[in-house]
PDB file of N, CA and C in Angstrom:
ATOM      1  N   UNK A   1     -16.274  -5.690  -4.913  1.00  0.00           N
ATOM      2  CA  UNK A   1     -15.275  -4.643  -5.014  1.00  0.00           C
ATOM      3  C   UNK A   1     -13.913  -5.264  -4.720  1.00  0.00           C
ATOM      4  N   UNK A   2     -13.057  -4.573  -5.271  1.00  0.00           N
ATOM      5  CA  UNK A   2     -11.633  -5.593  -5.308  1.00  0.00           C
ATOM      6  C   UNK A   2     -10.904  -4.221  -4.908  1.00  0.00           C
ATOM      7  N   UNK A   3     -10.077  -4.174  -3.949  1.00  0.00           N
ATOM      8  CA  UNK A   3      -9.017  -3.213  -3.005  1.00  0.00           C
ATOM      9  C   UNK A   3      -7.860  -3.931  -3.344  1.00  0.00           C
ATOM     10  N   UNK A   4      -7.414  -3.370  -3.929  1.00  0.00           N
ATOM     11  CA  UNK A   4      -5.489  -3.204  -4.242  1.00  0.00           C
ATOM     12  C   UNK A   4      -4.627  -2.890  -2.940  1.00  0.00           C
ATOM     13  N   UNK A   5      -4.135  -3.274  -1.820  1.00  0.00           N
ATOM     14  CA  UNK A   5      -3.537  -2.671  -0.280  1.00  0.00           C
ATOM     15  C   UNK A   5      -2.164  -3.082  -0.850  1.00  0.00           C
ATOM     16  N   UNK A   6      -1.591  -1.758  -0.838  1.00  0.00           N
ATOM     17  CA  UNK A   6      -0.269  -1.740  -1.067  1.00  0.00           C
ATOM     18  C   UNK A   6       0.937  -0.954  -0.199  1.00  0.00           C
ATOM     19  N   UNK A   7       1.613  -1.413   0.434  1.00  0.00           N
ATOM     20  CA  UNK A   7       2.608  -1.455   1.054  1.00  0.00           C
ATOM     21  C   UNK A   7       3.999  -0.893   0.502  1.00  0.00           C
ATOM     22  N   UNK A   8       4.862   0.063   0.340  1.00  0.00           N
ATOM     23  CA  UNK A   8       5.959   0.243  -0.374  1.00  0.00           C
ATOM     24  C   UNK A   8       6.870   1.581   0.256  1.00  0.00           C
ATOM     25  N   UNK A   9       8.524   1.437  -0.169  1.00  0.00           N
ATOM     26  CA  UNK A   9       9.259   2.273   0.073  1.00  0.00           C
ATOM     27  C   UNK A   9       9.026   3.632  -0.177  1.00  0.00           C
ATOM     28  N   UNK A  10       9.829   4.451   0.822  1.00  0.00           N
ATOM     29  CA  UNK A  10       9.153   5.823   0.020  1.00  0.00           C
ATOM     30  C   UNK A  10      10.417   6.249  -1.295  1.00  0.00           C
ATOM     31  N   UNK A  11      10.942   5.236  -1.986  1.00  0.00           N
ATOM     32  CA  UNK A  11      11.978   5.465  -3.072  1.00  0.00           C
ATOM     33  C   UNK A  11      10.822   5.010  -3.982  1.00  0.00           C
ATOM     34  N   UNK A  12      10.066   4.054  -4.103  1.00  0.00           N
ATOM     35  CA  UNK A  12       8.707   3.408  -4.920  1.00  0.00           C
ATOM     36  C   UNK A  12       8.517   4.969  -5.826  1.00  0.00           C
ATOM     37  N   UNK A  13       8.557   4.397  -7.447  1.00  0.00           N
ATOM     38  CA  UNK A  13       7.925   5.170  -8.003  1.00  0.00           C
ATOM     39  C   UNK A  13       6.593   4.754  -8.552  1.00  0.00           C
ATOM     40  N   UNK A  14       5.753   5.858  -9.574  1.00  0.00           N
ATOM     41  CA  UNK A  14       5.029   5.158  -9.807  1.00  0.00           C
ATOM     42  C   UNK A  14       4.474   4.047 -11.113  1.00  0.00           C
ATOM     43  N   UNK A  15       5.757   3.832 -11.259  1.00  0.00           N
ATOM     44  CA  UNK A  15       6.213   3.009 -12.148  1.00  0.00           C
ATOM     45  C   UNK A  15       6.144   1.504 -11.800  1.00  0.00           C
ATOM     46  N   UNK A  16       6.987   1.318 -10.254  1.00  0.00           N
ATOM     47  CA  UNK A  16       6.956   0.258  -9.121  1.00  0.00           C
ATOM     48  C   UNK A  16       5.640   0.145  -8.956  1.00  0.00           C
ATOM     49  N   UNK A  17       4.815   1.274  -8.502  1.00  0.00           N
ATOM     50  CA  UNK A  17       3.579   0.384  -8.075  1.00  0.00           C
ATOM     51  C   UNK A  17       2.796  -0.330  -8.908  1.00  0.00           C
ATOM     52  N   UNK A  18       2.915   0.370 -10.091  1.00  0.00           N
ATOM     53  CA  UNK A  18       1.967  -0.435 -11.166  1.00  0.00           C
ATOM     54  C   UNK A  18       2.483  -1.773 -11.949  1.00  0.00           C
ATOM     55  N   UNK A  19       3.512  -1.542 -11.378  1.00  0.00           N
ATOM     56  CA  UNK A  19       4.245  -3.070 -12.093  1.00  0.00           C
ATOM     57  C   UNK A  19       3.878  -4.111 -10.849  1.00  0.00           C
ATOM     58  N   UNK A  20       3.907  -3.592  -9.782  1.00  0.00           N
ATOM     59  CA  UNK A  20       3.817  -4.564  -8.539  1.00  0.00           C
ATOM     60  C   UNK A  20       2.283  -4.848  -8.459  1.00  0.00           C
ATOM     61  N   UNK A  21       1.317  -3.902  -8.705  1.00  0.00           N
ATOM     62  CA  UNK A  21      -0.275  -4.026  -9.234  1.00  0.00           C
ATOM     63  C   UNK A  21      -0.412  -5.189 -10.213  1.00  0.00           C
ATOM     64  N   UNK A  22       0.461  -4.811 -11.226  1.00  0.00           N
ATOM     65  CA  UNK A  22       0.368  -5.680 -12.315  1.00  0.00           C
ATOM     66  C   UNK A  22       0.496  -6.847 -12.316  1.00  0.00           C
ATOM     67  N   UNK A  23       1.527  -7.394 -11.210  1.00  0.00           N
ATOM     68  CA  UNK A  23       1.872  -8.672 -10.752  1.00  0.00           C
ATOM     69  C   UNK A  23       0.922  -9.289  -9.979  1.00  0.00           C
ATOM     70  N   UNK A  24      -0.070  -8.251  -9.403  1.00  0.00           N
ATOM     71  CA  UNK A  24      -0.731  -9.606  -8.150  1.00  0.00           C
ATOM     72  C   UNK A  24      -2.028  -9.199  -9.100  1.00  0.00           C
ATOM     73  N   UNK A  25      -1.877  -9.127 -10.049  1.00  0.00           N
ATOM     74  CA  UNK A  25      -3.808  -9.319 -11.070  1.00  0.00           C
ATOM     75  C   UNK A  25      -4.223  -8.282 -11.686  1.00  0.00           C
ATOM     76  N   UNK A  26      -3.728  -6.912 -11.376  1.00  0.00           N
ATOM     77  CA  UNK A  26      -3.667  -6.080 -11.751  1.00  0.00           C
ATOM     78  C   UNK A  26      -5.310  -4.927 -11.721  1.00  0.00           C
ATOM     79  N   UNK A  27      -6.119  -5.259 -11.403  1.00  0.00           N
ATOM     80  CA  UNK A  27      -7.703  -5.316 -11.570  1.00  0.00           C
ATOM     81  C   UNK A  27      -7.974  -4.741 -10.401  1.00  0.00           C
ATOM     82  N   UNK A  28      -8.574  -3.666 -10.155  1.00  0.00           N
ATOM     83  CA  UNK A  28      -8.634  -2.898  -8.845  1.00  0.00           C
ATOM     84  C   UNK A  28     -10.014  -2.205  -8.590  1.00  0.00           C
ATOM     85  N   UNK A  29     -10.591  -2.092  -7.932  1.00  0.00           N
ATOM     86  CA  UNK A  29     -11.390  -0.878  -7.866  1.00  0.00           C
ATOM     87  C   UNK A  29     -11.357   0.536  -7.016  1.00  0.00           C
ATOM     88  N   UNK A  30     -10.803   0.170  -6.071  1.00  0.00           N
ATOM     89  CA  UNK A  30      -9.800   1.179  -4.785  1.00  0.00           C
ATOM     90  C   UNK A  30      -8.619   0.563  -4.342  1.00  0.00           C
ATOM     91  N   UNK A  31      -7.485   1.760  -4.564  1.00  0.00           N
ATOM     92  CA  UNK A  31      -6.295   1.194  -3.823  1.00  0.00           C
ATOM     93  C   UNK A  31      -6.386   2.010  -2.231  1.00  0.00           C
ATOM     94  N   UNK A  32      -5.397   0.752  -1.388  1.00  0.00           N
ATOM     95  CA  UNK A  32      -5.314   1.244  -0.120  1.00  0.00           C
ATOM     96  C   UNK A  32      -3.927   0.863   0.398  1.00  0.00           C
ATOM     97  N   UNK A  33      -3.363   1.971   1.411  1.00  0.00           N
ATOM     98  CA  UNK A  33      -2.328   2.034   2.112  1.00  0.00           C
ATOM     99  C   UNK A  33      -2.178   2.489   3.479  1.00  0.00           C
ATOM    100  N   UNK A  34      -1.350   2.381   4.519  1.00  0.00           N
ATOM    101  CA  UNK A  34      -1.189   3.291   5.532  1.00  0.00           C
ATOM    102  C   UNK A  34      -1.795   4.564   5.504  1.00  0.00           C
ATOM    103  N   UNK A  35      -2.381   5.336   6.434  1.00  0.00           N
ATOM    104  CA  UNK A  35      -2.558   6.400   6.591  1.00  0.00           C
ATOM    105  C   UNK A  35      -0.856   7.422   6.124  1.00  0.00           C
ATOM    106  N   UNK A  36      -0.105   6.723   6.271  1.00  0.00           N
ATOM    107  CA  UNK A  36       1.385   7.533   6.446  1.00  0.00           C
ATOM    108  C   UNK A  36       1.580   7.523   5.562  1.00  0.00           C
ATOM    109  N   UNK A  37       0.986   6.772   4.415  1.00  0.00           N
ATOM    110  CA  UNK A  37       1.578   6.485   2.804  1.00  0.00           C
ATOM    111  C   UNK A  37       0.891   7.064   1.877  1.00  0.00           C
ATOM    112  N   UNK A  38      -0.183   7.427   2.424  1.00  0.00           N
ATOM    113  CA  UNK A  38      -1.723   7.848   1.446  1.00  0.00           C
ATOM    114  C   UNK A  38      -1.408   9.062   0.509  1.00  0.00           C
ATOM    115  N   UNK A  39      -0.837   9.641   0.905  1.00  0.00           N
ATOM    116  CA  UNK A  39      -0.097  10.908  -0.004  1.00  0.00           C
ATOM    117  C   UNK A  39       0.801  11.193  -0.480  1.00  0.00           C
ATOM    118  N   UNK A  40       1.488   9.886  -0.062  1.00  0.00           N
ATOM    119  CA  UNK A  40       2.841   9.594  -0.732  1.00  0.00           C
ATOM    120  C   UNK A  40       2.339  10.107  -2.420  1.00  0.00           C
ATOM    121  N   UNK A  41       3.694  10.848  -2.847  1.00  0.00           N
ATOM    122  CA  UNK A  41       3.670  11.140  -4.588  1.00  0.00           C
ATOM    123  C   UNK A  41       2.977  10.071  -5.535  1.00  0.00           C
ATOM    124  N   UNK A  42       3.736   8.729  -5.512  1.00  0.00           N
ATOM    125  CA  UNK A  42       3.871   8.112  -6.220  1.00  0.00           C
ATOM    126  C   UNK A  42       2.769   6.967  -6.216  1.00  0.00           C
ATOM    127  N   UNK A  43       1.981   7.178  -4.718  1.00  0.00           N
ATOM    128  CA  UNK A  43       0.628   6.209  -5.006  1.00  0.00           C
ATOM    129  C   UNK A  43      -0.291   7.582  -4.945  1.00  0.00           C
ATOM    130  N   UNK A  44      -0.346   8.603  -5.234  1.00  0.00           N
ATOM    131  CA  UNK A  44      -1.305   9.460  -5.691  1.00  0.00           C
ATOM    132  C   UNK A  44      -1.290   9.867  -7.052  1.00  0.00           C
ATOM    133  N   UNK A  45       0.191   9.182  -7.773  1.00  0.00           N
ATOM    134  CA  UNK A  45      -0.493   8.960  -8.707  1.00  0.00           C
ATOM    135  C   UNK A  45      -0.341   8.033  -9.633  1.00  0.00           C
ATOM    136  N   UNK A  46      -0.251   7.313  -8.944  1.00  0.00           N
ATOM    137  CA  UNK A  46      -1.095   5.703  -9.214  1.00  0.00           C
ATOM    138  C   UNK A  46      -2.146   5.856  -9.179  1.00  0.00           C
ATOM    139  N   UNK A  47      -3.251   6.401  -8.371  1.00  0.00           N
ATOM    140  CA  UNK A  47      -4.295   6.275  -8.440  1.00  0.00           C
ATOM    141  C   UNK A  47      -5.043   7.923  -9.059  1.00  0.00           C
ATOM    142  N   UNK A  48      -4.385   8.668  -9.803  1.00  0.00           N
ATOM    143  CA  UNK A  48      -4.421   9.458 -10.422  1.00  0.00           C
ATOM    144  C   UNK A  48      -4.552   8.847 -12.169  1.00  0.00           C
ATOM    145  N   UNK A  49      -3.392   8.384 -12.342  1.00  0.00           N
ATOM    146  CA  UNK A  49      -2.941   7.474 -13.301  1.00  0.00           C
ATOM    147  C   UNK A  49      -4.552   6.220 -13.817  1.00  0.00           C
ATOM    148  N   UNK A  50      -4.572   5.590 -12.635  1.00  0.00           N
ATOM    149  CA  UNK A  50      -5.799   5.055 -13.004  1.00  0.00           C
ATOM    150  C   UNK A  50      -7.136   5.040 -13.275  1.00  0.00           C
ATOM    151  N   UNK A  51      -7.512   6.442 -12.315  1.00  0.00           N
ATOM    152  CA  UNK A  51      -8.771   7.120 -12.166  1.00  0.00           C
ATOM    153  C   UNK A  51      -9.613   6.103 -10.473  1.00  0.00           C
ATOM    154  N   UNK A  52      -8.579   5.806 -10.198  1.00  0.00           N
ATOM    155  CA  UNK A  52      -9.029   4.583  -8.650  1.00  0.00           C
ATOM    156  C   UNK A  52      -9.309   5.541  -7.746  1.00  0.00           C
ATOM    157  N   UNK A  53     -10.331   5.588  -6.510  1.00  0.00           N
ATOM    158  CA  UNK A  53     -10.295   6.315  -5.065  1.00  0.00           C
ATOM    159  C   UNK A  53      -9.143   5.375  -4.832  1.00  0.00           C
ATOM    160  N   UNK A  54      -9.051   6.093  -3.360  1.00  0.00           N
ATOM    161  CA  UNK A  54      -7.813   5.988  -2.223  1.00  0.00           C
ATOM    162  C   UNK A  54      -8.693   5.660  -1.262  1.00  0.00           C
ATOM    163  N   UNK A  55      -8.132   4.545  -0.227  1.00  0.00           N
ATOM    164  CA  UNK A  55      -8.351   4.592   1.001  1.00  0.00           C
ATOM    165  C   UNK A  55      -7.650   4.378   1.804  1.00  0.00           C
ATOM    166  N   UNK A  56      -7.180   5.225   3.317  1.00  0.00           N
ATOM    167  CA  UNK A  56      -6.158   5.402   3.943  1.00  0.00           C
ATOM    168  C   UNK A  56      -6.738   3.800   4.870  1.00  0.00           C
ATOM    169  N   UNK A  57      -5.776   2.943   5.443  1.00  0.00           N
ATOM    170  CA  UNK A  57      -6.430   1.863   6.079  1.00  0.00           C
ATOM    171  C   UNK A  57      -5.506   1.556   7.268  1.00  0.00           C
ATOM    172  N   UNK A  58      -5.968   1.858   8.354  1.00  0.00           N
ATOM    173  CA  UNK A  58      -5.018   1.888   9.480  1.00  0.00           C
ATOM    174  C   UNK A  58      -4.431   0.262   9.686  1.00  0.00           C
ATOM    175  N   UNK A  59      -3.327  -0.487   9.897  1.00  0.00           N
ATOM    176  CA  UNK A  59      -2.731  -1.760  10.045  1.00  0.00           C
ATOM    177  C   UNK A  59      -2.225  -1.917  11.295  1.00  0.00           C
ATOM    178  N   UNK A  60      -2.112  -0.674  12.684  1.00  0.00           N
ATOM    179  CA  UNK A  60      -1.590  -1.148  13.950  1.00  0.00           C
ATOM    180  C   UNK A  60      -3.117  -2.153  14.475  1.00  0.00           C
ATOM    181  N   UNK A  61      -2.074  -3.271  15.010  1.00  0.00           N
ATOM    182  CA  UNK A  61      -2.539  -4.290  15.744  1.00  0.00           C
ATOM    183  C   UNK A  61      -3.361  -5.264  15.323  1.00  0.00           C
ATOM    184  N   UNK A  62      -2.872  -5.304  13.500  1.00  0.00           N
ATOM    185  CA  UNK A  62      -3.598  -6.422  12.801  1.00  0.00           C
ATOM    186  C   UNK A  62      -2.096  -7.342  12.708  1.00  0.00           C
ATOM    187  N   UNK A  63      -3.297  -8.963  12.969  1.00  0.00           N
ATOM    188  CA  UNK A  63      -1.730  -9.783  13.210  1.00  0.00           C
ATOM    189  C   UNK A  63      -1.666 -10.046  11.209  1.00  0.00           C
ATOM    190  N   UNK A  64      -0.045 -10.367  11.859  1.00  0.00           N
ATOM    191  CA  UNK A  64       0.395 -10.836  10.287  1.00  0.00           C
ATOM    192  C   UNK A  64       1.197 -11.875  10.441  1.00  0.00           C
ATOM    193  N   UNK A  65       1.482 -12.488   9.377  1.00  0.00           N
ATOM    194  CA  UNK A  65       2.250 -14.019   9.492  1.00  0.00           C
ATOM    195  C   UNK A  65       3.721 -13.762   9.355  1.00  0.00           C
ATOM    196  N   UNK A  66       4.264 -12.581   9.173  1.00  0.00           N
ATOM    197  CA  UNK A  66       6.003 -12.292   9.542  1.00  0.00           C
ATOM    198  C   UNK A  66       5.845 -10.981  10.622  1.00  0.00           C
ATOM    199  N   UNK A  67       7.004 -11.004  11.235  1.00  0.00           N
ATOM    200  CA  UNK A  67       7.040  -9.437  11.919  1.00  0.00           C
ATOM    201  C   UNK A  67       8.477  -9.052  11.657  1.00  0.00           C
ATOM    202  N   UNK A  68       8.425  -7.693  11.034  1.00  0.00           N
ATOM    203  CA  UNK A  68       9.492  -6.908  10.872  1.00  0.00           C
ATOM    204  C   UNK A  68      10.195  -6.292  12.439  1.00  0.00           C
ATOM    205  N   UNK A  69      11.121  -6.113  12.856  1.00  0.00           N
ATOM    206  CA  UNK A  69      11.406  -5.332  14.180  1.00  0.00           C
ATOM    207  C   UNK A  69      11.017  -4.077  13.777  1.00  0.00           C
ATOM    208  N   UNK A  70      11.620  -3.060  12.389  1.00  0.00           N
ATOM    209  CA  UNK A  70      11.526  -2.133  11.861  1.00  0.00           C
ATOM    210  C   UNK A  70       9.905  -1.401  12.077  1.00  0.00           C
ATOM    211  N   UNK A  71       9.405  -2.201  10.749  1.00  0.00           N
ATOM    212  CA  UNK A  71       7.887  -1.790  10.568  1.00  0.00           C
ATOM    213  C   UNK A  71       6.907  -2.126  11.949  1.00  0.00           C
ATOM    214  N   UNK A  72       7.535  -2.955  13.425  1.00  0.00           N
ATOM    215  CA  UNK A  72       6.798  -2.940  14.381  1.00  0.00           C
ATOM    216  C   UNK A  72       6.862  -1.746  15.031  1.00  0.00           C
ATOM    217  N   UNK A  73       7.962  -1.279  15.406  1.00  0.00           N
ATOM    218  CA  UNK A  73       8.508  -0.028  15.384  1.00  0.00           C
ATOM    219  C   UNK A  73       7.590   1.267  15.267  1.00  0.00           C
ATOM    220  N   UNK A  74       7.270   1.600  13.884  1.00  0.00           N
ATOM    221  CA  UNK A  74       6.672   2.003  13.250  1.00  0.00           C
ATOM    222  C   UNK A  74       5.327   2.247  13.094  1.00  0.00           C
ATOM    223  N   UNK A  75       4.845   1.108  12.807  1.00  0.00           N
ATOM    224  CA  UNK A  75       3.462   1.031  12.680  1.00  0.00           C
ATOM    225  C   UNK A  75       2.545   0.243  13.369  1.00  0.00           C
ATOM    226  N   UNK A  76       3.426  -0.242  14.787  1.00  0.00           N
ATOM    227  CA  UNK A  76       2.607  -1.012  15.519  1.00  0.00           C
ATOM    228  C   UNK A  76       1.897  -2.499  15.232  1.00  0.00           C
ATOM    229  N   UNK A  77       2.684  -2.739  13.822  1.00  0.00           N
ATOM    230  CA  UNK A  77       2.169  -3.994  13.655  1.00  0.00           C
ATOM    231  C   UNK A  77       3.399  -5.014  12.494  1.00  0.00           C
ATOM    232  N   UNK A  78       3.166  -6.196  12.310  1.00  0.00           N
ATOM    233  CA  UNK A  78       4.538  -6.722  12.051  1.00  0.00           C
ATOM    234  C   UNK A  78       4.913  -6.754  10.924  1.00  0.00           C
ATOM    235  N   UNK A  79       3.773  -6.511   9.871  1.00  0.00           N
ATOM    236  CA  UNK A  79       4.098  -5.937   8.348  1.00  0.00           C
ATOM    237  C   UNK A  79       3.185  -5.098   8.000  1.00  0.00           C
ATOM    238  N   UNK A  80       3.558  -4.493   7.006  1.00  0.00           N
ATOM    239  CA  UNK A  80       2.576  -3.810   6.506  1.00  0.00           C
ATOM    240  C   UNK A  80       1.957  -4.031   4.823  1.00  0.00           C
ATOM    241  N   UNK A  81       2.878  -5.011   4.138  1.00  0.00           N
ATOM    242  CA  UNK A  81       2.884  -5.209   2.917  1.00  0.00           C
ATOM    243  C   UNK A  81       1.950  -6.779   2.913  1.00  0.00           C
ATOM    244  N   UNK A  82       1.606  -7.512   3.908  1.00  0.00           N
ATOM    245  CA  UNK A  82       1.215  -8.669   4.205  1.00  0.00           C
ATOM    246  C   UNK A  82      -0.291  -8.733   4.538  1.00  0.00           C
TER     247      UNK A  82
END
């Protein structure tokens, strides 16, 4: 199974995500995001658009190889797009 975890602004349409899909292989079987993002418009329908499930995937206190001050802030962990 191949999970698409995507990370994005809430300006992201869903135009952005599928171009940004498109860029890392494009080939999915479930996309996943933040719990905070999961209903975001524009990745519901992305995965409307595709016919993909959703899975909400919690990211506080997974390490990552940059840390944002912002998104630590936030989401308790140092990226979320990483």
């Amino acid at each position: 199974m191949r999970v698409a975890g995507l990370g994005f602004r809430s300006a992201a349409t869903v135009d952005d995500l599928l171009a940004a899909l498109r860029l890392a292989g494009g080939a999915a079987d479930v996309l996943a995001t933040d719990p905070a993002k999961s209903a975001a418009p524009a990745f519901t329908a992305l995965a409307a658009r595709l016919n993909l499930p959703v899975r909400a995937v919690t990211v506080a206190g997974q390490p990552t190889p940059t840390t944002s001050p912002r998104v630590l802030a936030r989401f308790a962990t140092g990226s979320v797009a990483e």
